[in-house]
C-alpha atoms as a PDB file:
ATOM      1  CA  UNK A   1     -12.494  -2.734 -11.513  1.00  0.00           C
ATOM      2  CA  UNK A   2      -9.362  -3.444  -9.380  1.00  0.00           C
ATOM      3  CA  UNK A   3      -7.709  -0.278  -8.134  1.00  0.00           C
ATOM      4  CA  UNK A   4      -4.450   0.316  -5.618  1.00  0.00           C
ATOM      5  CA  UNK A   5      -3.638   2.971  -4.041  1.00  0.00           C
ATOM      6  CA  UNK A   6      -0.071   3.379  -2.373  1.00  0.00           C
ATOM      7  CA  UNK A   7       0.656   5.246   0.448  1.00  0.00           C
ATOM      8  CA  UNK A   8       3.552   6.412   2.845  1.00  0.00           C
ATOM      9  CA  UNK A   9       6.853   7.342   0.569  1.00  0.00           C
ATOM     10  CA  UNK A  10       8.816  10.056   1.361  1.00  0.00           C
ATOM     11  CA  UNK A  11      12.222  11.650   2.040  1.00  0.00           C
ATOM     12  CA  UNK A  12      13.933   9.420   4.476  1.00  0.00           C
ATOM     13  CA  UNK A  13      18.092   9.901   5.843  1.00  0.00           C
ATOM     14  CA  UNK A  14      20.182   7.067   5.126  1.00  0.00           C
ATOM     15  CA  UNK A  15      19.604   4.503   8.188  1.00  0.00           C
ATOM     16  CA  UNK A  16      15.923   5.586   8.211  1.00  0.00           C
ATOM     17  CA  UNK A  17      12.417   3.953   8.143  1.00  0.00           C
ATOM     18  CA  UNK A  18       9.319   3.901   5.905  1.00  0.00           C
ATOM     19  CA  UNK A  19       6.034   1.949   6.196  1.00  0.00           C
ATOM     20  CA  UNK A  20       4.689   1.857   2.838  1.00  0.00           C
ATOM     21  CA  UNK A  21       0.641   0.934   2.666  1.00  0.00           C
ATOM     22  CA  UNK A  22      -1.224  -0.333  -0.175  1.00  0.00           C
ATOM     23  CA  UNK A  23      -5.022  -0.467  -0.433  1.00  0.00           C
ATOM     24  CA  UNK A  24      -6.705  -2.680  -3.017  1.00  0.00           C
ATOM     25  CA  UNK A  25     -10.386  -1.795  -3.799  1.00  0.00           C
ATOM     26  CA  UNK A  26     -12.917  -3.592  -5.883  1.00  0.00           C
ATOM     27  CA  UNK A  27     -11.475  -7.183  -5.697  1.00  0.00           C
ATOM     28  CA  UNK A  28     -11.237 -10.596  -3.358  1.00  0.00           C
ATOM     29  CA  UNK A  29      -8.095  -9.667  -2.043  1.00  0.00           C
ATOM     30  CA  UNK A  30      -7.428 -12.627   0.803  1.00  0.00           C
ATOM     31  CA  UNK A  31      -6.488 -15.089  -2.005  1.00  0.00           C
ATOM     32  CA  UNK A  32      -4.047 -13.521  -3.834  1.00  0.00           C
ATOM     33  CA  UNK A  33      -0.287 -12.943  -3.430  1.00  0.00           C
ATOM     34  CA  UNK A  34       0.371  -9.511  -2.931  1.00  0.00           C
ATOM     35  CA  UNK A  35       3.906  -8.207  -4.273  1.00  0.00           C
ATOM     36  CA  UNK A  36       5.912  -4.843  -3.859  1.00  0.00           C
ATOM     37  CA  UNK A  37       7.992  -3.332  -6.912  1.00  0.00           C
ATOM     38  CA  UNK A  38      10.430  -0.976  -7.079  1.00  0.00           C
ATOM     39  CA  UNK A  39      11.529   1.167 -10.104  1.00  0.00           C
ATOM     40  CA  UNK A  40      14.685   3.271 -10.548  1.00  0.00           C
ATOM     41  CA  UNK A  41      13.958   6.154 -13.702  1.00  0.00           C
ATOM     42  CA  UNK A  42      16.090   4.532 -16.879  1.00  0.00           C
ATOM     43  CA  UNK A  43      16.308   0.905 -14.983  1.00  0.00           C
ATOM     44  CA  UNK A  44      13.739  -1.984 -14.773  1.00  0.00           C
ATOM     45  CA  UNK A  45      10.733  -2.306 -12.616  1.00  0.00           C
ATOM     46  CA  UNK A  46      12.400  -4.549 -10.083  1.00  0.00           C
ATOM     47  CA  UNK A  47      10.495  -7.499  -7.714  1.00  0.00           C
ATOM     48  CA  UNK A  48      10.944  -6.571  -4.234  1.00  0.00           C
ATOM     49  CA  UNK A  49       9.122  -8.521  -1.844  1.00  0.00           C
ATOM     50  CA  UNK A  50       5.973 -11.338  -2.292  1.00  0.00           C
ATOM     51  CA  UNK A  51       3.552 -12.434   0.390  1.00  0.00           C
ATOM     52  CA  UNK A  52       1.084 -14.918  -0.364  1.00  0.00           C
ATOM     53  CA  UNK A  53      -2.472 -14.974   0.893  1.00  0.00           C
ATOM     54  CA  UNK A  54      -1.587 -17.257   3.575  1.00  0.00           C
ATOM     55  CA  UNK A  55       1.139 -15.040   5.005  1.00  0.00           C
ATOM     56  CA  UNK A  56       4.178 -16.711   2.746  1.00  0.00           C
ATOM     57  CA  UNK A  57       6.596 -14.321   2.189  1.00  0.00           C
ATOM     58  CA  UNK A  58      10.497 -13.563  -0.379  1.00  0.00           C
ATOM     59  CA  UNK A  59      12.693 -11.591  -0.687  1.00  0.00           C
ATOM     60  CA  UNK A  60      15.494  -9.791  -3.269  1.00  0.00           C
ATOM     61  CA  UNK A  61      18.341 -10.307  -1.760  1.00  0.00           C
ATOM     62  CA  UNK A  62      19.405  -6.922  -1.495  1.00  0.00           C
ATOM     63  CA  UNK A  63      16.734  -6.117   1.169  1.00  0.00           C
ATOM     64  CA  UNK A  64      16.789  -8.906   3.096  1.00  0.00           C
ATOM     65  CA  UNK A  65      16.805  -8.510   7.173  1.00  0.00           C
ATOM     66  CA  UNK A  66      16.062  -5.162   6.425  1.00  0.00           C
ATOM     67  CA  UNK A  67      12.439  -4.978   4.658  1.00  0.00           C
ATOM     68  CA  UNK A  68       9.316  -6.900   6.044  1.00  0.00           C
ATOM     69  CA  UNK A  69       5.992  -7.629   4.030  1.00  0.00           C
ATOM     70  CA  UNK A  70       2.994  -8.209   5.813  1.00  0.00           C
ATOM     71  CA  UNK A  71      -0.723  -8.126   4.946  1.00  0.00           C
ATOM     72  CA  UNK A  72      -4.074  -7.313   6.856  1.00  0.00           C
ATOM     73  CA  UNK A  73      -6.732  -8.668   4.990  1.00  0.00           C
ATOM     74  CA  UNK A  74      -9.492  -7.767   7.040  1.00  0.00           C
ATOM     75  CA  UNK A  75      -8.654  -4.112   5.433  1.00  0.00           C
ATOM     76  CA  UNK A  76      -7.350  -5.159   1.977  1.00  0.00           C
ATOM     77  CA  UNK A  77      -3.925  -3.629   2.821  1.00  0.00           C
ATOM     78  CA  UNK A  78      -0.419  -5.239   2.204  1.00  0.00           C
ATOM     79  CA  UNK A  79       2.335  -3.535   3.802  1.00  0.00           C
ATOM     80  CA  UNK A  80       5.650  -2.990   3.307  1.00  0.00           C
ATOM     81  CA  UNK A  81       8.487  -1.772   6.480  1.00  0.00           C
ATOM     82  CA  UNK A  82      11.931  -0.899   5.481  1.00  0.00           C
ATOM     83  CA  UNK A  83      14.292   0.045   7.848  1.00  0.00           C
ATOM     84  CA  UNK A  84      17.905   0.685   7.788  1.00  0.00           C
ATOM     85  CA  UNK A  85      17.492   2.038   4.472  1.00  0.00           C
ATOM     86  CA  UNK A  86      20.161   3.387   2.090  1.00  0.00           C
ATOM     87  CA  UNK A  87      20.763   5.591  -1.330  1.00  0.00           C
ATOM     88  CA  UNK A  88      20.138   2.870  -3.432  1.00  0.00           C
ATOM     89  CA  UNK A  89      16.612   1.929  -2.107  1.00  0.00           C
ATOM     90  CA  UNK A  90      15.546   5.201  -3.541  1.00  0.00           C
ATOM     91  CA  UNK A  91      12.509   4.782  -6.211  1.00  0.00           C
ATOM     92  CA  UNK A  92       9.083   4.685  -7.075  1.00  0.00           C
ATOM     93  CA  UNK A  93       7.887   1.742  -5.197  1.00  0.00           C
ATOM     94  CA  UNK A  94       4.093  -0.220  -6.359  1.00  0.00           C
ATOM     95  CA  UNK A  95       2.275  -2.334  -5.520  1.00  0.00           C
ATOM     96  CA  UNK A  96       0.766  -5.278  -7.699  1.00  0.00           C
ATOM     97  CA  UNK A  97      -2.336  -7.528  -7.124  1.00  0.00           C
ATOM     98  CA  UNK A  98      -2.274 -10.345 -10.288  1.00  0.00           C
ATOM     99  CA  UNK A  99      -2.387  -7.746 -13.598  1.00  0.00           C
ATOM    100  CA  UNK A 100      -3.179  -4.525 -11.068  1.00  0.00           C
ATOM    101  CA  UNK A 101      -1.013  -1.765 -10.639  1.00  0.00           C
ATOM    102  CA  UNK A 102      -0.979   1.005  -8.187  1.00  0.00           C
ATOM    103  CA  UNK A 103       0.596   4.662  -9.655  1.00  0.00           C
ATOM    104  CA  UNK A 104       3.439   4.285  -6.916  1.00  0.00           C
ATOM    105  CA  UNK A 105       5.071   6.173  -4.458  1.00  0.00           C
ATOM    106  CA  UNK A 106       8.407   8.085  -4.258  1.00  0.00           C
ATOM    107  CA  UNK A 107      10.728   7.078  -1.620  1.00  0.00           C
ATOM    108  CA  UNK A 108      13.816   9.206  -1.400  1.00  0.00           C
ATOM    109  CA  UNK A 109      17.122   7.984   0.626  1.00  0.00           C
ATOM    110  CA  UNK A 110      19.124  11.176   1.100  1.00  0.00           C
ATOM    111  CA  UNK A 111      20.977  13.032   3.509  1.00  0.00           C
END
């Protein structure tokens, strides 16, 4: 049984960083594209960044040059940095491996 398990949200200033982690246990996890989601209470679960197992990654637009995905598969981890962040980036942020979800974790953008 696939299971994900997101790590590193918090409460972050506007400008600030985050490096969100997500571990993926029970599964081949090399192969797959790993993607990041984001979801605002009352609003869609929104697509926030892809990486494929060979490293390929995209981008919404609104977090471009800003956010960077990047995997480690020797530790079944996909990784997501956002700097310069802003108000609006606040949300529950998960992680999804194929029809896997993790429960997500808050980031709050506040000052």
């Amino acid at each position: 049984q696939v299971r994900l398990v997101e790590s590193g949200g918090g409460l972050v200033q506007p400008g600030g960083s985050l490096r969100l982690s997500c571990v993926a246990f029970g599964t081949i996890f090399d192969i797959y594209t790993m993607s990041w989601h984001r979801q605002v209470p009352g609003k869609q679960r929104e697509l926030v960044a892809t990486i494929t197992g060979g490293g390929l990654t995209n981008y919404v637009d609104s977090v471009k040059g800003r956010f960077t995905i990047s995997r480690d598969n020797a530790k079944k981890t996909v990784f997501l940095q956002m700097n310069s962040l802003k108000p609006e980036d606040t949300a529950v942020y998960y992680c999804n491996l194929q029809r896997s979800w993790g429960p997500g974790t808050l980031v709050t953008v506040s000052s």
